[in-house]
C-alpha atoms as a PDB file:
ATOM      1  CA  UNK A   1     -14.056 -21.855 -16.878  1.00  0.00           C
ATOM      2  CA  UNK A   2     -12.817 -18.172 -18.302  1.00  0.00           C
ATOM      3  CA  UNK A   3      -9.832 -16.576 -16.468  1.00  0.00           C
ATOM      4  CA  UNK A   4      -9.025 -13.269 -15.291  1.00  0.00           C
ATOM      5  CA  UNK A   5      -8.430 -10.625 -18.061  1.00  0.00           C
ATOM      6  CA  UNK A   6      -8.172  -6.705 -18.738  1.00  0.00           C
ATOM      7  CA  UNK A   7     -10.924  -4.892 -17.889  1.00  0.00           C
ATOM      8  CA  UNK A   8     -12.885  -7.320 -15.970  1.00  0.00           C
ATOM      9  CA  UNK A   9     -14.356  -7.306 -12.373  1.00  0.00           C
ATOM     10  CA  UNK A  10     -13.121  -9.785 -10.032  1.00  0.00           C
ATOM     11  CA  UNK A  11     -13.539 -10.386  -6.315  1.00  0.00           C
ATOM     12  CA  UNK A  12     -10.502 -12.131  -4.403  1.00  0.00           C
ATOM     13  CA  UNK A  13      -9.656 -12.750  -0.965  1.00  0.00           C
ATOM     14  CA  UNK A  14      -6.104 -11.863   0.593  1.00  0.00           C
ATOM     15  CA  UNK A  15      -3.419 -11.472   2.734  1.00  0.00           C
ATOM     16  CA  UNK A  16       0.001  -9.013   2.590  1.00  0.00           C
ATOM     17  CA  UNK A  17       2.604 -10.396   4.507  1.00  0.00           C
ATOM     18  CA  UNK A  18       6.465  -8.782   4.488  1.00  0.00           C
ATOM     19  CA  UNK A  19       8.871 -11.147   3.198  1.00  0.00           C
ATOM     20  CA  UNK A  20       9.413 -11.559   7.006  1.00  0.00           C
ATOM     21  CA  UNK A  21       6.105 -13.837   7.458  1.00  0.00           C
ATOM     22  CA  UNK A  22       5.132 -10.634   9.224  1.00  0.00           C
ATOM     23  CA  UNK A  23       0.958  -9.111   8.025  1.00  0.00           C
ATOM     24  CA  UNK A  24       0.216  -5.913   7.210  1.00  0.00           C
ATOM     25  CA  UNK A  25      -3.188  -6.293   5.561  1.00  0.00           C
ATOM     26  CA  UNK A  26      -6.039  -9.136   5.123  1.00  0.00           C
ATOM     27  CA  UNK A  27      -9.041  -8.825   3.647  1.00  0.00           C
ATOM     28  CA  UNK A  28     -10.117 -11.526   6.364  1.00  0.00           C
ATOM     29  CA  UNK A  29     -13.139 -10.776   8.387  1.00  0.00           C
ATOM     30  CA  UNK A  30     -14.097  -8.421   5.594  1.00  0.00           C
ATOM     31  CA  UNK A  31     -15.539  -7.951   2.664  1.00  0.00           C
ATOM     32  CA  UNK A  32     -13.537  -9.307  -0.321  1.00  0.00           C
ATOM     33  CA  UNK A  33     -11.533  -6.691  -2.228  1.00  0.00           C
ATOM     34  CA  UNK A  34     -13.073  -6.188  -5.824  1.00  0.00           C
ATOM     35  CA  UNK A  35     -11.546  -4.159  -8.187  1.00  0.00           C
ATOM     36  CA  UNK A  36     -10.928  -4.005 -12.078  1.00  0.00           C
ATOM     37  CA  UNK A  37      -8.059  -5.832 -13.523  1.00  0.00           C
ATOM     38  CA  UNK A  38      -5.888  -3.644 -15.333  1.00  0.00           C
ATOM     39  CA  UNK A  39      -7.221  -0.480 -14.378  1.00  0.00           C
ATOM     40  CA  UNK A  40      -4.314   0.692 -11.779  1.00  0.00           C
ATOM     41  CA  UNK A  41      -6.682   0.481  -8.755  1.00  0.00           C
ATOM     42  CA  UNK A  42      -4.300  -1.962  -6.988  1.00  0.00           C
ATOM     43  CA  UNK A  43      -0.712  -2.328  -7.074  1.00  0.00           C
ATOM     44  CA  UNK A  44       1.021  -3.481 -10.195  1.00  0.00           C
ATOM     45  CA  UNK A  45       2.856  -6.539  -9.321  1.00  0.00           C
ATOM     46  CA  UNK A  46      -0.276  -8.049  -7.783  1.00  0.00           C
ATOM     47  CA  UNK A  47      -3.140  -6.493 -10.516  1.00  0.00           C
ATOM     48  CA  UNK A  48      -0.656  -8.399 -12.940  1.00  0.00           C
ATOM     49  CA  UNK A  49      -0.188 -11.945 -10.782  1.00  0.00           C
ATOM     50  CA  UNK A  50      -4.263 -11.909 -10.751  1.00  0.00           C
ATOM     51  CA  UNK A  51      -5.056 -12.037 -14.584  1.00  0.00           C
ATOM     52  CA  UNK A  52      -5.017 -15.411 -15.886  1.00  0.00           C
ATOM     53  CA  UNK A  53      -6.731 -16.841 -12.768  1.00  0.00           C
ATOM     54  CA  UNK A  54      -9.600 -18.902 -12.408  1.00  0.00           C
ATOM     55  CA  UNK A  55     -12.400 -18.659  -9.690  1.00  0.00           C
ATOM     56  CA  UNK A  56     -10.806 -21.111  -7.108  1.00  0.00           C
ATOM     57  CA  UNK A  57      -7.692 -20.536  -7.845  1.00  0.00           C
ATOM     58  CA  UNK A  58      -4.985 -19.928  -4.779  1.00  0.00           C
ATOM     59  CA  UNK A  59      -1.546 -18.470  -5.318  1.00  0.00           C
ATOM     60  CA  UNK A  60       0.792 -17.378  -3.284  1.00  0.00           C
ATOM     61  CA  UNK A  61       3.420 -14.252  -4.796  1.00  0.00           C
ATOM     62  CA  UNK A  62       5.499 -12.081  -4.280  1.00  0.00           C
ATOM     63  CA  UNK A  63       5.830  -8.766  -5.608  1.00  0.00           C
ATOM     64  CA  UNK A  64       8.752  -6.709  -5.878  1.00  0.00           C
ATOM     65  CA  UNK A  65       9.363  -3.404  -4.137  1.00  0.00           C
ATOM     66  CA  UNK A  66       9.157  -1.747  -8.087  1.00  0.00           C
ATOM     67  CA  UNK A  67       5.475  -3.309  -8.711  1.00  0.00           C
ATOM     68  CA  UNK A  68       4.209  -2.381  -5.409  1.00  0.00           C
ATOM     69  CA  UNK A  69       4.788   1.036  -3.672  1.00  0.00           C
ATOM     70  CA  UNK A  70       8.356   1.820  -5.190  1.00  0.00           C
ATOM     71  CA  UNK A  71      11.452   2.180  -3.850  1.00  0.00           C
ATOM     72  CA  UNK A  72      12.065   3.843  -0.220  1.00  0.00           C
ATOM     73  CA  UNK A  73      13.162   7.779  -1.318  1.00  0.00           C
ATOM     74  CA  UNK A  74      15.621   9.533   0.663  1.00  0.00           C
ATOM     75  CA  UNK A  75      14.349  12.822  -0.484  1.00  0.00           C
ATOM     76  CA  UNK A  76      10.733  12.415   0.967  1.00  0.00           C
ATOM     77  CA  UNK A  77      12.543  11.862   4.584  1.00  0.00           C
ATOM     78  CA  UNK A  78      12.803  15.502   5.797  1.00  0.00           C
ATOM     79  CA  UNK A  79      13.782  17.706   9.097  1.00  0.00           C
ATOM     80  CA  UNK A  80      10.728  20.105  10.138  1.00  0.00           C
ATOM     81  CA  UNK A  81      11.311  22.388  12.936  1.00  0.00           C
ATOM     82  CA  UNK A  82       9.182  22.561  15.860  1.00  0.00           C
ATOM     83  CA  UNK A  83       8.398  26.061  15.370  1.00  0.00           C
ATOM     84  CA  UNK A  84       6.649  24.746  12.351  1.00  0.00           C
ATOM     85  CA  UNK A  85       4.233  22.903  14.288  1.00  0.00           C
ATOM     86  CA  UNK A  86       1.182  23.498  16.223  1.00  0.00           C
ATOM     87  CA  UNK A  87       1.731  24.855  19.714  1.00  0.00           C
ATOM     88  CA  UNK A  88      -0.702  22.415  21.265  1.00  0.00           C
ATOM     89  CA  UNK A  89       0.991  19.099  19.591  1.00  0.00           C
ATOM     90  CA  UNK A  90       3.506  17.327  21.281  1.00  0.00           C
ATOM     91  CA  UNK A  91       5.374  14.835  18.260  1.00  0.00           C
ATOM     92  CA  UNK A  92       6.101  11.198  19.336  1.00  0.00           C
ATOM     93  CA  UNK A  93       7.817   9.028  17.553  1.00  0.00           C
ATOM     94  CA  UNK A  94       5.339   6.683  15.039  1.00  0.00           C
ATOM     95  CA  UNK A  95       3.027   9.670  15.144  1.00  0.00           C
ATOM     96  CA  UNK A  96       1.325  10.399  11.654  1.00  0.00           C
ATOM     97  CA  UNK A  97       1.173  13.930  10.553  1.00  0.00           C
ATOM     98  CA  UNK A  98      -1.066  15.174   7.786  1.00  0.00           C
ATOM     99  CA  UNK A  99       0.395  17.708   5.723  1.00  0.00           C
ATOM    100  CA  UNK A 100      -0.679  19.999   2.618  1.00  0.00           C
ATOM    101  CA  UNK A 101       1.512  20.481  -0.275  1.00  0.00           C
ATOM    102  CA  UNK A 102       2.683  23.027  -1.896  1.00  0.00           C
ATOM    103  CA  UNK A 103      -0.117  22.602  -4.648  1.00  0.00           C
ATOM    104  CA  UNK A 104      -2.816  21.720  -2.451  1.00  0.00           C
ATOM    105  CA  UNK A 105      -2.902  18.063  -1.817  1.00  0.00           C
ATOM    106  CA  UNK A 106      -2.721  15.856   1.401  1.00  0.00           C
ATOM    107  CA  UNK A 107       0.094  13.918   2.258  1.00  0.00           C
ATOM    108  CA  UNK A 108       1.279  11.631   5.061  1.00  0.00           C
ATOM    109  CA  UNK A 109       3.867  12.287   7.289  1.00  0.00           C
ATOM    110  CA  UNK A 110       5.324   9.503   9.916  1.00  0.00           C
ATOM    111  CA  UNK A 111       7.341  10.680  12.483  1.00  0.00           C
ATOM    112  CA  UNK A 112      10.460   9.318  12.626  1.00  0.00           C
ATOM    113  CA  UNK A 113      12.700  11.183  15.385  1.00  0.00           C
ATOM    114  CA  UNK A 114      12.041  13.819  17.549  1.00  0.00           C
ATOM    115  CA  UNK A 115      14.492  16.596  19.017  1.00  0.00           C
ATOM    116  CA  UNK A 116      14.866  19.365  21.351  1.00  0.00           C
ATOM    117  CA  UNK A 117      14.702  21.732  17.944  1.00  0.00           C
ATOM    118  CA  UNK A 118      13.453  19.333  15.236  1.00  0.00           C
ATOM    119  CA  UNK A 119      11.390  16.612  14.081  1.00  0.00           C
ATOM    120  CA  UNK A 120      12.305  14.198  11.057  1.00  0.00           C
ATOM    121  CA  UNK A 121       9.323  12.804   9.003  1.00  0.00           C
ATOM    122  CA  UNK A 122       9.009  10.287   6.310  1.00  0.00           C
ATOM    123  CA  UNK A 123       6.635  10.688   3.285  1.00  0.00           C
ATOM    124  CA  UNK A 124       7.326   7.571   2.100  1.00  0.00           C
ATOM    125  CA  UNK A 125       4.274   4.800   1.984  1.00  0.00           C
ATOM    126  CA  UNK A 126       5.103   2.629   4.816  1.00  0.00           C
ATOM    127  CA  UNK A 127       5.959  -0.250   2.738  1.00  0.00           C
ATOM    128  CA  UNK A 128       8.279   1.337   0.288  1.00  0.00           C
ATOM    129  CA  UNK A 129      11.300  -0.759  -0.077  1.00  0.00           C
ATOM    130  CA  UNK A 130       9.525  -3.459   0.847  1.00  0.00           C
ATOM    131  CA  UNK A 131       8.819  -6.974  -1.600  1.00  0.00           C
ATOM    132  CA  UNK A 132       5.493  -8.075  -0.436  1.00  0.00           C
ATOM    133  CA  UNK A 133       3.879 -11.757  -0.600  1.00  0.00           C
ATOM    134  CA  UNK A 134       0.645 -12.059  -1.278  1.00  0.00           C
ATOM    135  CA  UNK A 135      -2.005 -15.196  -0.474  1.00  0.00           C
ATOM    136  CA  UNK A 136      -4.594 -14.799  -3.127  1.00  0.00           C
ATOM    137  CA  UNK A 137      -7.991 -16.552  -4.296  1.00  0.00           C
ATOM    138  CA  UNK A 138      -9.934 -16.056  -6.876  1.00  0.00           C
ATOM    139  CA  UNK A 139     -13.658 -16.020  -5.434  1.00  0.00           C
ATOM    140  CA  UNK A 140     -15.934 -14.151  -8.905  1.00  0.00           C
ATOM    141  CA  UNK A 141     -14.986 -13.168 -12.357  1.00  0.00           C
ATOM    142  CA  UNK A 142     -17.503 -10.824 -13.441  1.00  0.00           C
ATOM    143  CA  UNK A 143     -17.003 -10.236 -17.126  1.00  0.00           C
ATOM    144  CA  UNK A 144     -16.310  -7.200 -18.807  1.00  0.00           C
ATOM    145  CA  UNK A 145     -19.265  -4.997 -20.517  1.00  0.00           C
END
């Protein structure tokens, strides 16, 4: 039976979990993720823990904060003023805010606090800082061209 290797195809199901026991994502009741090892399209902690398996393989992992989204940065957690915003929006905390850079992109603001003047958002992904576990198995290896 071949394993897992650069540049295949594979097809595993999952499930994130916080080091806390706590889920954020499953690919449970849904299709199974399928992506190409090695080719960045998933984290790099778990595109790494998946080569070298074998279709019915089960592991459980966890991935650092480095290999997954990175380390929480204080510079992406910024005051806006309400000014700034759109007269007809009223911010709550938990709120996510779409944004455009200065070059032209998208990015994704969370709402952290809100004051009488002020708002403070957070660019950061939502599970920067964060060492993630991951149930995996190995359902297809489809081999490389």
């Amino acid at each position: 039976m071949s394993e897992a290797k650069s540049g295949d195809t594979v097809r595993i199901n999952y499930t994130g979990k916080l080091t806390d026991g706590t889920q954020f994502d499953s690919s449970e009741g849904r299709e199974p993720l399928e992506f190409q090892v090695g080719s960045g399209q998933i984290i790099p902690g778990l595109d790494r823990e998946v080569e070298g398996m074998k279709v019915g393989d089960k592991q459980t992992v966890t991935v650092p904060a480095a290999e997954a989204y990175g380390p929480h940065d204080p510079a992406k957690v910024q005051q806006v003023p309400r000014s700034a915003l759109p007269p007809e929006l009223e911010p709550q905390e938990g709120m996510q805010l779409q944004a455009q850079t200065p070059q032209g992109g998208q990015v994704m603001l969370l709402v952290t606090t809100v004051g009488e003047e002020n708002i403070t958002v957070d660019a950061n992904h939502p599970l920067a800082g964060k060492d993630l576990v991951f149930d995996i198995e190995m359902l297809e290896i489809l081999q490389a061209a």
